[in-house]
C-alpha atoms as a PDB file:
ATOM      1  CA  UNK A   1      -5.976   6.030  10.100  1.00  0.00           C
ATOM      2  CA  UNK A   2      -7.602   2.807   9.277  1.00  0.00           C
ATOM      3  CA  UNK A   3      -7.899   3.419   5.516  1.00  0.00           C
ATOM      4  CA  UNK A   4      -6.626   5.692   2.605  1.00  0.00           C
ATOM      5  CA  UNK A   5      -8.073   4.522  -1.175  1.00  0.00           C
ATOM      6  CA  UNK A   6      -7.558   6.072  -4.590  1.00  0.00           C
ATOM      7  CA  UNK A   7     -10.520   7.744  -6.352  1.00  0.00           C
ATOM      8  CA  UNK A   8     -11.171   9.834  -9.274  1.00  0.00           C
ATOM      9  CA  UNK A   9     -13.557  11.938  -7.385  1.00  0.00           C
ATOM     10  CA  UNK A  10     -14.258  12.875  -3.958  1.00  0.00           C
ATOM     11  CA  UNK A  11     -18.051  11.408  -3.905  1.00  0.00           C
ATOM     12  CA  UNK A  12     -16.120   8.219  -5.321  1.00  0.00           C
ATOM     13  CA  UNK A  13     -13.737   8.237  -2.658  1.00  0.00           C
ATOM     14  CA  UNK A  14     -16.578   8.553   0.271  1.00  0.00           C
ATOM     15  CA  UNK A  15     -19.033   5.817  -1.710  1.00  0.00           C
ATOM     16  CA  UNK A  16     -15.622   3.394  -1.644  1.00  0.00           C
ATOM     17  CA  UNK A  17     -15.241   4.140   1.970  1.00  0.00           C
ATOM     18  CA  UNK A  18     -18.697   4.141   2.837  1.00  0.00           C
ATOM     19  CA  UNK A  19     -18.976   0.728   1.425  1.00  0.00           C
ATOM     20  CA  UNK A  20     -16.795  -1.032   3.565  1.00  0.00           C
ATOM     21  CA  UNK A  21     -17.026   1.513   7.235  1.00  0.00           C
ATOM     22  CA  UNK A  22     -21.427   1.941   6.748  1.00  0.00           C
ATOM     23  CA  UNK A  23     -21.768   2.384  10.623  1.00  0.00           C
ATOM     24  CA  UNK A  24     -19.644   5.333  10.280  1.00  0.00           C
ATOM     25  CA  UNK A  25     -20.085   9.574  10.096  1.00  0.00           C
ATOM     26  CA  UNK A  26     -17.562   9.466   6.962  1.00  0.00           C
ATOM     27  CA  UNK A  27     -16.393  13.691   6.325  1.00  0.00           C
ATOM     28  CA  UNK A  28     -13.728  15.400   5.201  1.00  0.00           C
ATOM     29  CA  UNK A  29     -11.551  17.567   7.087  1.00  0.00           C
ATOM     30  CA  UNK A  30      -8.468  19.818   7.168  1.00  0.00           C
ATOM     31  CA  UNK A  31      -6.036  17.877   9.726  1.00  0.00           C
ATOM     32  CA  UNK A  32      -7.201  14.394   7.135  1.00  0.00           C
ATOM     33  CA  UNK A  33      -6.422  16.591   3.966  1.00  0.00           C
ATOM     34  CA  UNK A  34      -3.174  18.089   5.727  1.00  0.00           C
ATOM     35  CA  UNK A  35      -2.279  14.360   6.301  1.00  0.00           C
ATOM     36  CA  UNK A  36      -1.677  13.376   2.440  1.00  0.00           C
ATOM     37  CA  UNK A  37       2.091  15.765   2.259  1.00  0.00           C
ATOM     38  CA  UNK A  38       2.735  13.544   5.005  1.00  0.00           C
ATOM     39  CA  UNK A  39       1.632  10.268   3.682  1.00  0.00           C
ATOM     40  CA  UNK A  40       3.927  10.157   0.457  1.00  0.00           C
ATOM     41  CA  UNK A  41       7.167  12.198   2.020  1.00  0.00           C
ATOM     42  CA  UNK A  42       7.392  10.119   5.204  1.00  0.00           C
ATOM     43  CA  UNK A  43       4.534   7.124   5.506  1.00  0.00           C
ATOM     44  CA  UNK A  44       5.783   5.686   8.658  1.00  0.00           C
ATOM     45  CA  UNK A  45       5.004   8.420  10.553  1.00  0.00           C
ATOM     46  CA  UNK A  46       1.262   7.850   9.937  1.00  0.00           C
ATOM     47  CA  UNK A  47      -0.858   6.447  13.269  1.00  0.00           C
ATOM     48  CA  UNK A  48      -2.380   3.454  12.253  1.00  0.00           C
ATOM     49  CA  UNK A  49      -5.419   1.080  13.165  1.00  0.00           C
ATOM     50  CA  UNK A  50      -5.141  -1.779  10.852  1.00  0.00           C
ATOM     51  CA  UNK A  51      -7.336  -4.526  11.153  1.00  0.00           C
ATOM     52  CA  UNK A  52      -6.601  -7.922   9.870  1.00  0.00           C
ATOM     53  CA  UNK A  53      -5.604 -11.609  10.461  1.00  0.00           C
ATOM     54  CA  UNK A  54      -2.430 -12.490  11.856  1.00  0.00           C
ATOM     55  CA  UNK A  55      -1.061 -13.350   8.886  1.00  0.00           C
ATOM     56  CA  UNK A  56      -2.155 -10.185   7.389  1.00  0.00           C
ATOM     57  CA  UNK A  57      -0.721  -8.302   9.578  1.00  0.00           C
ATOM     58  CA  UNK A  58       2.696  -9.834   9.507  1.00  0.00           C
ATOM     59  CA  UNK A  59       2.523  -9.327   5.868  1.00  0.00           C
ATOM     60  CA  UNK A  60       1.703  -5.551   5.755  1.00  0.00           C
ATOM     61  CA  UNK A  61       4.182  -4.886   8.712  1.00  0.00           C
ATOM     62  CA  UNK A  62       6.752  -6.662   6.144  1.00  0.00           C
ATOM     63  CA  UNK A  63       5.390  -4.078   3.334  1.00  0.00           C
ATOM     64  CA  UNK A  64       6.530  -1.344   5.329  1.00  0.00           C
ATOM     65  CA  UNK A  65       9.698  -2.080   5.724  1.00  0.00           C
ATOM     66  CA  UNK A  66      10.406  -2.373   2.108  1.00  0.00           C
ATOM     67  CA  UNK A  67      12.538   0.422   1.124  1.00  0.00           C
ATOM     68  CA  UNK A  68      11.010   3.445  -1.278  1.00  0.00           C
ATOM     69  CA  UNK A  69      11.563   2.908  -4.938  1.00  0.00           C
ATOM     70  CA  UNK A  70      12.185  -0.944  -4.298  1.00  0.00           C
ATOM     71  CA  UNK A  71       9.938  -3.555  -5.165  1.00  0.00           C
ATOM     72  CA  UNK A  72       9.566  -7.211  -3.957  1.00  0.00           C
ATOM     73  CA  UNK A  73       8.015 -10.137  -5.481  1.00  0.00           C
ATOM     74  CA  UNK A  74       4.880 -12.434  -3.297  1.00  0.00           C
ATOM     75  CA  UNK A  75       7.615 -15.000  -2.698  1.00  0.00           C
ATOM     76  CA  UNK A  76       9.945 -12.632  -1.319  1.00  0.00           C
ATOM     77  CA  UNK A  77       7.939 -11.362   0.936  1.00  0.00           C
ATOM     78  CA  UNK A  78       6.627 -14.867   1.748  1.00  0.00           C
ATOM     79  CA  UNK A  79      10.198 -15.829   2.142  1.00  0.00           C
ATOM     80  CA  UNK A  80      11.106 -12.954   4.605  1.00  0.00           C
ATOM     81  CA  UNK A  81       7.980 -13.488   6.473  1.00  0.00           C
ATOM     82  CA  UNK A  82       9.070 -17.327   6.951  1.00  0.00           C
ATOM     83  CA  UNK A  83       6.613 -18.298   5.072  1.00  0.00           C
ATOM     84  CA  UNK A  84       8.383 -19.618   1.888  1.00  0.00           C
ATOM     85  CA  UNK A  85       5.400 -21.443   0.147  1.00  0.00           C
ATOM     86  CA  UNK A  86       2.474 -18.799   1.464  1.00  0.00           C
ATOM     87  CA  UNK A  87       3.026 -16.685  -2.094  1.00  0.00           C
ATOM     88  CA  UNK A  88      -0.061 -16.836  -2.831  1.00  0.00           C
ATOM     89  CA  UNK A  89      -1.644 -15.990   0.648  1.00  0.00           C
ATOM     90  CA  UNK A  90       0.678 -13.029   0.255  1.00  0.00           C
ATOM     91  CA  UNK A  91      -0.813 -12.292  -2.856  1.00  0.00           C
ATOM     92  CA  UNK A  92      -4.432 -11.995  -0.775  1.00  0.00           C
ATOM     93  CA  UNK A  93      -3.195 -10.084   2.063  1.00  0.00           C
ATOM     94  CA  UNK A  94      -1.556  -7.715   0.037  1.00  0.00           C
ATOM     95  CA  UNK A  95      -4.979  -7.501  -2.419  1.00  0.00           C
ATOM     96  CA  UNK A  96      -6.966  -6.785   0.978  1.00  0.00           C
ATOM     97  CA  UNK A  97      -4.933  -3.964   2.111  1.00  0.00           C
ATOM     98  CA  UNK A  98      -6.861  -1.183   2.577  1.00  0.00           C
ATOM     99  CA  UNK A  99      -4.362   1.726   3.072  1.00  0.00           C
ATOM    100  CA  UNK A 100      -2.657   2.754  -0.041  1.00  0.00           C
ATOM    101  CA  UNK A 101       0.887   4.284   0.469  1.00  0.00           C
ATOM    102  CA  UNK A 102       0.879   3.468   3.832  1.00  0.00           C
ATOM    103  CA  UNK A 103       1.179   0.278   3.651  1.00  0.00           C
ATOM    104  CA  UNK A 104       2.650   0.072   0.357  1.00  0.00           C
ATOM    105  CA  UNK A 105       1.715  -3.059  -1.461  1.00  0.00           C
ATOM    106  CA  UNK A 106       2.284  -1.283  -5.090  1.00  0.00           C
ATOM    107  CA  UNK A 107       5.841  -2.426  -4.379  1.00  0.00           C
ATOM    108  CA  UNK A 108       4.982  -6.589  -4.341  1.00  0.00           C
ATOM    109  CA  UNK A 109       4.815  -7.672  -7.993  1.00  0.00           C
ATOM    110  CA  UNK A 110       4.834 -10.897  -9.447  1.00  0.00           C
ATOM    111  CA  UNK A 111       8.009 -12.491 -11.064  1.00  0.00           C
ATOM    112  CA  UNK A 112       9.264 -10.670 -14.033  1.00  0.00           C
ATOM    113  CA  UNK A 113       5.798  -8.235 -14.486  1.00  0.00           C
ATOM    114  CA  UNK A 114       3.505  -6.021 -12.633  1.00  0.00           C
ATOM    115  CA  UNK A 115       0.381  -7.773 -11.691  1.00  0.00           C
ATOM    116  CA  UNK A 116      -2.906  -6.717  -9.694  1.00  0.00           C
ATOM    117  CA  UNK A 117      -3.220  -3.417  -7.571  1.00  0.00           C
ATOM    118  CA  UNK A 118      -6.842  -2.559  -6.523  1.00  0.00           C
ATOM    119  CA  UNK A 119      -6.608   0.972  -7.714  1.00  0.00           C
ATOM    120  CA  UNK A 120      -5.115  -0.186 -10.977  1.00  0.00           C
ATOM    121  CA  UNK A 121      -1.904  -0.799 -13.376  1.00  0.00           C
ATOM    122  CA  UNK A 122      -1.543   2.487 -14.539  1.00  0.00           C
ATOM    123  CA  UNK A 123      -1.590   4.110 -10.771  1.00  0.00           C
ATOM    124  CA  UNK A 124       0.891   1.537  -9.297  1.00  0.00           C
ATOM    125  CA  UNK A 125       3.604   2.328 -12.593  1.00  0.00           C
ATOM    126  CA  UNK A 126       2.921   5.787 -11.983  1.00  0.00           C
ATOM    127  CA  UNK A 127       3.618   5.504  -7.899  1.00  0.00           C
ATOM    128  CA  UNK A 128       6.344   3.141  -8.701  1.00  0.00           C
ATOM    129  CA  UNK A 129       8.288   5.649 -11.506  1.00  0.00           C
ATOM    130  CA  UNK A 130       7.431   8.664  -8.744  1.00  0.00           C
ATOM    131  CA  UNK A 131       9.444   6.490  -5.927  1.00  0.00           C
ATOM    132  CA  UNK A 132      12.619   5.619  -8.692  1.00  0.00           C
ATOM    133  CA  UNK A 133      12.496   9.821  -9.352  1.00  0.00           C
ATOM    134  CA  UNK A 134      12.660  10.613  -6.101  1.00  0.00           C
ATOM    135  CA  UNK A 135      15.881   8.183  -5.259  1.00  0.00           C
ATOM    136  CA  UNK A 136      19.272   8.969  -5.344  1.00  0.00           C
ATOM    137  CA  UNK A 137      20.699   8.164  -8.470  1.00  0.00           C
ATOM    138  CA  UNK A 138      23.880   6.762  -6.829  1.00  0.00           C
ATOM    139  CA  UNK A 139      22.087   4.332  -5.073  1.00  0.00           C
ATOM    140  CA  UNK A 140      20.097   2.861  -7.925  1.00  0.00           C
ATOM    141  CA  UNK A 141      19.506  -0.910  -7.782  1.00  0.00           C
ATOM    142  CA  UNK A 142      21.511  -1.413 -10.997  1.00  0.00           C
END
């Protein structure tokens, strides 16, 4: 998989993809749609072809390891990446990340507040409140 994006539609979802992969025969198909079960029960298990910068892809590795229902802030994960004052830069790799879920930048937000997620506020609050429901209650962050 090289990249999964939200749409409203399906003809948004192939002009998005088109966009960006022109060069390519873009269809759908049944192993693709039997995919998406996969993608939000167990993510990691996804093949991947992710193409990026170094740095990018040191900072979307990072994004997979953070735990469902758990969220991060830019400087943590610039921190953990050993990159203490790259927040920012974090903030751009994770903005350029083209597969949703997979590589799960809904859970980097900024400092107090959700900020930014190219498919918008509302969808990352509603992935975010699906990943808290789906957690065991006894091991809550609180």
């Amino acid at each position: 998989m090289t990249a999964l994006h939200f749409a409203d539609s399906r003809q948004e979802g192939f002009d998005s993809l088109k966009s960006k992969w022109s060069s390519f025969h873009l269809r759908s198909s049944d192993s693709a749609n039997a995919m998406i079960p996969r993608i939000f029960q167990n993510p990691e298990s996804i093949p991947l072809l992710v193409i990026g910068t170094p740095f990018q892809l040191t900072v979307w590795e990072h994004l997979r390891s953070i735990p469902m229902g758990t969220t991060l802030t830019y400087g943590d994960v610039a921190r953990a990446i050993g990159r203490p004052k790259a927040a920012r830069a974090v903030g751009r790799a994770v903005g350029t990340n083209e597969l949703s879920i997979v590589i799960p930048c809904h859970r980097v937000v900024s400092r107090g507040k959700l900020t930014g997620y190219r498919w918008g506020l509302d969808r990352k609050k509603a992935l975010l409140a699906w990943e808290l429901s789906t957690r065991d209650p006894l091991e809550m962050p609180f």
